[in-house]
Protein backbone atom coordinates (compact mmCIF):
# COMPACT_ATOMS: atom_id res chain seq x y z
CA UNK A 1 0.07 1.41 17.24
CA UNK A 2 2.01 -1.40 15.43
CA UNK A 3 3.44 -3.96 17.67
CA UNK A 4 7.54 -3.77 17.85
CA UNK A 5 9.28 -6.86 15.89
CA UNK A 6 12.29 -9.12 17.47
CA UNK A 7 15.62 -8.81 16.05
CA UNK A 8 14.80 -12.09 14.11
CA UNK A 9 11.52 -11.10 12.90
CA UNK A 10 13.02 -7.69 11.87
CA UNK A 11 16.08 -9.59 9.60
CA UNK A 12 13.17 -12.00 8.19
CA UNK A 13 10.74 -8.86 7.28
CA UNK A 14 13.99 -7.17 5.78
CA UNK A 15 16.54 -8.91 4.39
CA UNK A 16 19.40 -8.14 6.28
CA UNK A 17 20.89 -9.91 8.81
CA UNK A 18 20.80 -9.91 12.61
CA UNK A 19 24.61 -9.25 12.67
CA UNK A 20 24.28 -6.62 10.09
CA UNK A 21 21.67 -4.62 12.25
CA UNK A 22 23.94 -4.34 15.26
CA UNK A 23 27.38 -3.55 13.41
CA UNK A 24 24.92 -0.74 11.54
CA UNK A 25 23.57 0.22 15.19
CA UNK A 26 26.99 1.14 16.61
CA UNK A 27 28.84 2.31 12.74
CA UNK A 28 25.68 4.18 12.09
CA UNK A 29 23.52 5.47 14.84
CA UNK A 30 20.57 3.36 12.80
CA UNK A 31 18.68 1.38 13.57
CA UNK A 32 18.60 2.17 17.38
CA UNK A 33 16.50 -0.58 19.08
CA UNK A 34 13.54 -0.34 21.71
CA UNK A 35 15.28 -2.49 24.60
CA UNK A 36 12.77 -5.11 26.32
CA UNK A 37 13.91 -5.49 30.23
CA UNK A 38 15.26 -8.73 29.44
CA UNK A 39 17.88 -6.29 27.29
CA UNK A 40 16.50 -7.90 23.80
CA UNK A 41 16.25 -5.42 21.08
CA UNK A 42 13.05 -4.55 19.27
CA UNK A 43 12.31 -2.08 16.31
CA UNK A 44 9.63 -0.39 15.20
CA UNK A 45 7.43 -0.37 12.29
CA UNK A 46 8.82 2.91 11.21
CA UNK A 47 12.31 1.61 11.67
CA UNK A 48 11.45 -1.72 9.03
CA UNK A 49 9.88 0.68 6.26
CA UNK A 50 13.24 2.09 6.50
CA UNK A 51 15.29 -0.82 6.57
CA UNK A 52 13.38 -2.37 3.76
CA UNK A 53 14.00 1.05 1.26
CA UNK A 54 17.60 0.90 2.45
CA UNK A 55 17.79 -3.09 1.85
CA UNK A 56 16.48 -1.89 -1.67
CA UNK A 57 19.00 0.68 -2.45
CA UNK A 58 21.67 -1.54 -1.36
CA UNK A 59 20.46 -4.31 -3.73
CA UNK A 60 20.82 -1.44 -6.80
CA UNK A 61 24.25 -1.09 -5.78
CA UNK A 62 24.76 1.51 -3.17
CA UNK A 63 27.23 1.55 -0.41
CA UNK A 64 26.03 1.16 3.79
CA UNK A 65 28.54 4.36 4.44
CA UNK A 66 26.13 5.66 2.14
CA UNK A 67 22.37 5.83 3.04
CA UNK A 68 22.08 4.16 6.52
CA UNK A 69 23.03 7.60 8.42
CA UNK A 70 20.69 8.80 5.71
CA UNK A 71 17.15 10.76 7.09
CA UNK A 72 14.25 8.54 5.07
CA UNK A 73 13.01 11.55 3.18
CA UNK A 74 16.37 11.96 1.90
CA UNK A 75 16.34 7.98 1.24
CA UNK A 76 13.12 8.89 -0.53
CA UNK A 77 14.44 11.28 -3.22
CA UNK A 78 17.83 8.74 -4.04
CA UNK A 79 15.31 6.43 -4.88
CA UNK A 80 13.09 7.47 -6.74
CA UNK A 81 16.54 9.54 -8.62
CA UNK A 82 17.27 5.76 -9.29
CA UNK A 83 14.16 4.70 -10.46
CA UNK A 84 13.89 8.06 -13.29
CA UNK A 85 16.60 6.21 -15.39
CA UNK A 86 16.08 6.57 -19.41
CA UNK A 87 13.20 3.64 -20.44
CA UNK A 88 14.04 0.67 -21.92
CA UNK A 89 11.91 -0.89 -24.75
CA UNK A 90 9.87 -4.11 -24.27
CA UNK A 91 11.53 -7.08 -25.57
CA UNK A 92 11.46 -7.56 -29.02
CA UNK A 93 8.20 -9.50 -29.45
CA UNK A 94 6.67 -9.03 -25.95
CA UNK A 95 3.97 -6.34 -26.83
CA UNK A 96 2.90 -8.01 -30.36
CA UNK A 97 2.92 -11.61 -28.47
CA UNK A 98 0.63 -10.15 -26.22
CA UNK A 99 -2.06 -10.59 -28.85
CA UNK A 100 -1.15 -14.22 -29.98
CA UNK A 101 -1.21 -15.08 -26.02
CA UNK A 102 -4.93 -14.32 -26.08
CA UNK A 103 -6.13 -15.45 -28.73
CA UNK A 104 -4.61 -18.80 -27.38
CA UNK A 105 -8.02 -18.17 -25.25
CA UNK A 106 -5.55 -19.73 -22.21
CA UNK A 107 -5.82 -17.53 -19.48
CA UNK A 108 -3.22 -19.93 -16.77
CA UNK A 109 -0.82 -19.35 -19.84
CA UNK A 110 -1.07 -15.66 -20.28
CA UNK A 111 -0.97 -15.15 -16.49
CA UNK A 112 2.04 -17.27 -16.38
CA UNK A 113 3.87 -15.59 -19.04
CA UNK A 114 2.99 -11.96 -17.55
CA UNK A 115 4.07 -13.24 -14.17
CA UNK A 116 7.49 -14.03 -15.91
CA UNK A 117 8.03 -10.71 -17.76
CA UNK A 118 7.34 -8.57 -14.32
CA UNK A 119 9.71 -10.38 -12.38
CA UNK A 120 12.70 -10.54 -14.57
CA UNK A 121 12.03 -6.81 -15.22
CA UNK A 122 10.82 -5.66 -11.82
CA UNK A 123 7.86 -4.11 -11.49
CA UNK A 124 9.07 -0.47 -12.02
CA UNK A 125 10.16 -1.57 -15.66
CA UNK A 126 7.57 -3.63 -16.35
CA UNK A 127 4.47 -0.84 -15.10
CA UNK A 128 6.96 2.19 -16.80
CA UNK A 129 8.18 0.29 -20.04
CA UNK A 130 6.18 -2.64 -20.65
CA UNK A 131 2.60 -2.19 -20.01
CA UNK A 132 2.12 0.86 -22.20
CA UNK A 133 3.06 -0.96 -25.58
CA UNK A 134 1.26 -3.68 -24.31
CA UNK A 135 -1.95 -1.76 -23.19
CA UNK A 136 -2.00 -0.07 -26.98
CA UNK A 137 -1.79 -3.48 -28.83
CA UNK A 138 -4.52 -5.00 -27.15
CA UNK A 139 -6.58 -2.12 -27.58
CA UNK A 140 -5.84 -2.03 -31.49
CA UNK A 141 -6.48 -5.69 -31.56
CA UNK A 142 -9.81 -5.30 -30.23
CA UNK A 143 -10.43 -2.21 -32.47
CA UNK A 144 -9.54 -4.51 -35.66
CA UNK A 145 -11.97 -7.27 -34.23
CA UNK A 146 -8.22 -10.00 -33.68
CA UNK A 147 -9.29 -10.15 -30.31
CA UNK A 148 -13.07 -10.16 -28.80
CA UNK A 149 -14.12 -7.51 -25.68
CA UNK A 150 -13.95 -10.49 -22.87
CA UNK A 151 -10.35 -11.28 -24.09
CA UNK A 152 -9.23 -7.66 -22.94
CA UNK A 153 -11.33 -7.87 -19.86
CA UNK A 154 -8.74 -11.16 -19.35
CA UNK A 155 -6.24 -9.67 -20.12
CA UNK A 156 -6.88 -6.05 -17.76
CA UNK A 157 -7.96 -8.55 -15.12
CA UNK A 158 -4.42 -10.77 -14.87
CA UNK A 159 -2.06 -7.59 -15.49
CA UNK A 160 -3.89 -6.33 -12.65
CA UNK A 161 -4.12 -8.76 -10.46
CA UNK A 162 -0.58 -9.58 -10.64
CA UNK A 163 0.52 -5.66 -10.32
CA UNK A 164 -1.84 -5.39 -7.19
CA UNK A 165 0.68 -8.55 -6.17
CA UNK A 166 3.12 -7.01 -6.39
CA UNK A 167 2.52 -4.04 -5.01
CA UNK A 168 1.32 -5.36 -1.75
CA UNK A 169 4.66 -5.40 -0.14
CA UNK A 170 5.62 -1.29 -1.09
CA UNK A 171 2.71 -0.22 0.64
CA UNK A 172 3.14 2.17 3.25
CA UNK A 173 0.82 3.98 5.25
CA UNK A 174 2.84 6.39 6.90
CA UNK A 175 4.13 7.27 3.37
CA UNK A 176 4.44 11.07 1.82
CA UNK A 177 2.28 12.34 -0.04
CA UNK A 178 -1.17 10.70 0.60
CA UNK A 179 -2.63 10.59 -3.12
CA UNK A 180 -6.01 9.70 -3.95
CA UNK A 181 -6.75 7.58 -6.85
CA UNK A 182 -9.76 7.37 -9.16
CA UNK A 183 -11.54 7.77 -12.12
CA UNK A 184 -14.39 10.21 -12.92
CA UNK A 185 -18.28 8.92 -13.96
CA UNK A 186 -18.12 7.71 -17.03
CA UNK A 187 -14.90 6.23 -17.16
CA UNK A 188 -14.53 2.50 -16.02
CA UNK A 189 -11.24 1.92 -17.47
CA UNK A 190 -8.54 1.50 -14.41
CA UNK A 191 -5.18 -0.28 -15.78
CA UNK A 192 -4.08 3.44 -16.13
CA UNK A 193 -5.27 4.41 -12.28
CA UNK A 194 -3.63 1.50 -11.00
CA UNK A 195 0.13 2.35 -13.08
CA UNK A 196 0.01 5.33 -11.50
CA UNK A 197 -0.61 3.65 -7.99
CA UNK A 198 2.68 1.62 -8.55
CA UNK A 199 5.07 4.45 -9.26
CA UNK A 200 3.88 6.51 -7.15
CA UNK A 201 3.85 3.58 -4.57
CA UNK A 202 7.08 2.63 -5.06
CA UNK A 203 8.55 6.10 -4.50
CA UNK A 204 7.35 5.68 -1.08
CA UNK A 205 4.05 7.59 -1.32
CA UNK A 206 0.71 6.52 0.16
CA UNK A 207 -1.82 5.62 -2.64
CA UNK A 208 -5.63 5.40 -1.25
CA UNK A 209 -7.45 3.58 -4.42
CA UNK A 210 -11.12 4.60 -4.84
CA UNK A 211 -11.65 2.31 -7.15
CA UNK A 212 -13.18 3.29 -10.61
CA UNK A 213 -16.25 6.03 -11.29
CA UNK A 214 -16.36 8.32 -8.57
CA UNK A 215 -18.85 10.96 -8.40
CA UNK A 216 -16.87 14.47 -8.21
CA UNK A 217 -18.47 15.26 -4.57
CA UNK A 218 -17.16 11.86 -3.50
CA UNK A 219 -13.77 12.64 -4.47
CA UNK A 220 -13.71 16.17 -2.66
CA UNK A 221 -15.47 14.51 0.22
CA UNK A 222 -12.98 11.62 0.80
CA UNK A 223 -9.84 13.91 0.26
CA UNK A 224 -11.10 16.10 3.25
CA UNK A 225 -11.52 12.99 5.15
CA UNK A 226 -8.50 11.22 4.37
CA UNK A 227 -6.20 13.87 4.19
CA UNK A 228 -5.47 13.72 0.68
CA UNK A 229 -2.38 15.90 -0.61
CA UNK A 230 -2.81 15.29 -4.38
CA UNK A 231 -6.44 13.78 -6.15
CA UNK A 232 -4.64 11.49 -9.24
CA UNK A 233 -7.33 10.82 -12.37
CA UNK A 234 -7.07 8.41 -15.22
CA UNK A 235 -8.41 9.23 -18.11
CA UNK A 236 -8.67 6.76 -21.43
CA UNK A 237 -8.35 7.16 -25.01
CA UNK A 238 -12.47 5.93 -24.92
CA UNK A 239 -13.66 9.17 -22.88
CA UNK A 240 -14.76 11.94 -24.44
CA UNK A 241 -11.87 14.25 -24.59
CA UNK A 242 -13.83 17.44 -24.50
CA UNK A 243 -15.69 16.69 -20.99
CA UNK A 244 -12.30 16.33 -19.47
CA UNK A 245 -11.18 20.38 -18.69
CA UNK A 246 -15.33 20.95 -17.34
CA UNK A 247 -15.05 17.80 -15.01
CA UNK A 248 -11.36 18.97 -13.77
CA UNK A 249 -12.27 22.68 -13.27
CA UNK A 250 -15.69 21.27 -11.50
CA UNK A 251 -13.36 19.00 -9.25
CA UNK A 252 -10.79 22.16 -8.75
CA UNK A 253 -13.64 24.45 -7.13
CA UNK A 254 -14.92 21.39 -4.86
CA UNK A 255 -11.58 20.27 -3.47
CA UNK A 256 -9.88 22.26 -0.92
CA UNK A 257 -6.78 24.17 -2.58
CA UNK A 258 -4.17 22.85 -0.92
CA UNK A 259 -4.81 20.05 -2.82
CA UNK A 260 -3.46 19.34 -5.93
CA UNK A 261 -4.97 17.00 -9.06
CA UNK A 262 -2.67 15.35 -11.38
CA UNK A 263 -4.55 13.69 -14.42
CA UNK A 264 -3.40 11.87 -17.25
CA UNK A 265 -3.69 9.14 -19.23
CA UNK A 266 -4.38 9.19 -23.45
CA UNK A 267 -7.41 11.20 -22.90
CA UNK A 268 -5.80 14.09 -21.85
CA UNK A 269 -2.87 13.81 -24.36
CA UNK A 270 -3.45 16.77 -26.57
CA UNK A 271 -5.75 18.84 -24.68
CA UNK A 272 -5.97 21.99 -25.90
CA UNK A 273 -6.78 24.02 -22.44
CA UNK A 274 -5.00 22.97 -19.60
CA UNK A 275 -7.94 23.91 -16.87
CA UNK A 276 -5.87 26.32 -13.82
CA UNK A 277 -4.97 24.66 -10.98
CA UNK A 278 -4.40 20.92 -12.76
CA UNK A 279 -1.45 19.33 -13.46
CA UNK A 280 -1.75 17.09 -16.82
CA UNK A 281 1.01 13.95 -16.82
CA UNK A 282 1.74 12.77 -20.21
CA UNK A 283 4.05 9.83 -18.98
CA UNK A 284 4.40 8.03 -15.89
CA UNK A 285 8.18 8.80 -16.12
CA UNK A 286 6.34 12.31 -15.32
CA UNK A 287 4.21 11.32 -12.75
CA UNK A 288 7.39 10.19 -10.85
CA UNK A 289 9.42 13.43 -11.47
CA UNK A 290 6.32 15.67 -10.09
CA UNK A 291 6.33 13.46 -7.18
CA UNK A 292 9.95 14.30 -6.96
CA UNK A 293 9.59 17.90 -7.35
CA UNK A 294 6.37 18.03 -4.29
CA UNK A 295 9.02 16.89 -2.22
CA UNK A 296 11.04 19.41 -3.57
C-alpha cells in the first residue's frame, strides 16, 4: 500500500497549492483528506494521480467548476478528447534537419536539440506529429547510404531515451486498461512499441513494456499473469509483411479472448487480410481513439 502524502508534499507532487486543496475540499467534495489524530490532512496515492490529471486539464484551459467534482474515468475520456485534436506538421525543417544533425556525428548536440523540440511541443505532439516524419527520413537516409547503420542506432537510442524521460512521470499503475507491449521474433525495431506506450500512457492507461522479440507463448503467458486487457504489437516497414496475419492469428488462439491485440506500425499498412479477432492501427491518432472507444 502506498504511504499517504502531507498536505505539502501533496501541493509539491501536484502543482497546486495547499490553499487551493482545501477551498476545492469544501467547494467540491474533492479531495477529501485522511485526517492524522493530530487533525493534519493526508491524501492518498489515488487521490494525487487525480490531482495531477486535473492539474493537467486545468493547465489546457479548463475551469475547477468543471472537472474537480468530476469521477476520474470521466476525467479520463476529457482528456484524452483533448489530446485527439487535428495534427500539426513538424516545423518546417525539423524532420529534414534531422539528417544534417547526424551526420554532424555529435550525439550531445542531437540529444540537445531533440530535448528542445519535445518540450516546446509536449510530448503528445512531439510522439503524434513529430517523430513519424522524423522516423521516415532517417530511415530513407540510411536506405540512400547519407547516413551509416550506427548513426540510426544514435539516433533510436536518444529519441528514446528522452521519450522514456518523459514518460516517467504519466505512469500509473492503477491505470485502465493494462496493455502489454512488444514486438514479435524477428522484429527488433521498438521506436514504434514505445510511441504507442506514450499515447496510450498519457491517456491514463497502464503500459507493461516487454521489451523487443517476444516469443508468442511468452506474450500469452505474461498477459494471463499480468492481467493484460489488450496485447499492443509493433510491426516495421523491415518485417516481412506476409508473416504478419500467421503470427497474429497464432497469438489470437494462444491468448485468452477477452483479450484484445492491437498491431500496427508500417508493416501492417496495407495488409490485405485483416486476421479475426485483431485490431490493425494505422495511426497513433487511432491508437488513442480505440483506447477511447474500450472505455466506451
Amino acid at each position: 500500500m502506498s504511504p499517504l502524502l502531507t498536505i505539502a508534499q501533496t501541493s509539491l507532487e501536484t502543482g497546486i497549492a495547499k490553499e487551493v486543496l482545501r477551498k476545492w475540499e469544501v467547494r467540491y467534495g474533492f479531495p477529501v483528506p485522511v485526517r492524522h489524530s493530530n487533525g493534519k490532512r493526508a491524501y492518498t496515492h489515488e487521490q494525487v494521480v487525480k490531482l495531477k490529471l486535473i492539474k493537467r486539464l486545468l493547465d489546457d484551459g479548463c475551469r475547477p467548476a468543471q472537472i474537480v467534482p468530476m469521477p476520474e474515468h470521466d476525467l479520463d475520456l476529457l482528456a484524452l478528447s483533448r489530446q485527439a485534436v487535428p495534427a500539426t506538421p513538424a516545423k518546417p525543417g525539423t524532420a529534414v534537419e534531422i539528417v544534417e544533425w547526424l551526420k554532424a556525428r555529435d550525439p550531445a548536440y542531437l540529444r540537445t536539440q531533440l530535448s528542445r523540440e519535445l518540450t516546446s511541443r509536449g510530448l503528445l505532439a512531439f510522439v503524434r506529429d513529430v517523430m513519424p516524419s522524423m522516423n521516415s527520413h532517417v530511415g530513407q537516409a540510411w536506405q540512400d547510404g547519407i547516413i551509416a547503420v550506427r548513426d540510426e542506432h544514435i539516433y533510436s537510442e536518444i529519441i528514446q531515451g528522452l521519450v522514456r524521460e518523459a514518460l516517467a512521470s504519466f505512469v500509473n499503475p492503477q491505470g485502465t486498461p493494462r496493455i502489454l507491449l512488444t514486438t514479435v521474433p524477428g522484429e527488433a525495431h521498438t521506436l514504434g512499441i514505445q510511441m504507442v506506450e506514450a499515447v496510450m500512457s498519457l491517456g491514463n492507461a497502464y503500459c507493461i513494456s516487454m521489451g523487443p522479440q517476444s516469443p508468442l507463448n511468452e506474450i500469452a503467458s505474461a498477459a494471463t499473469e499480468l492481467q493484460a486487457d489488450i496485447v499492443a504489437l509493433s510491426f516495421s516497414i523491415a518485417f516481412p509483411k506476409r508473416k504478419i496475419p500467421a503470427m497474429l492469428r497464432e497469438l489470437r488462439t494462444q491468448l485468452s479472448p477477452g483479450v484484445k491485440i492491437w498491431a500496427g506500425g508500417d508493416g501492417t499498412l496495407g495488409m490485405e487480410h485483416k486476421p479475426r479477432g485483431v485490431t490493425l492501427l494505422s495511426s497513433l491518432q487511432e491508437a488513442i481513439e480505440c483506447l477511447r472507444n474500450h472505455r466506451g
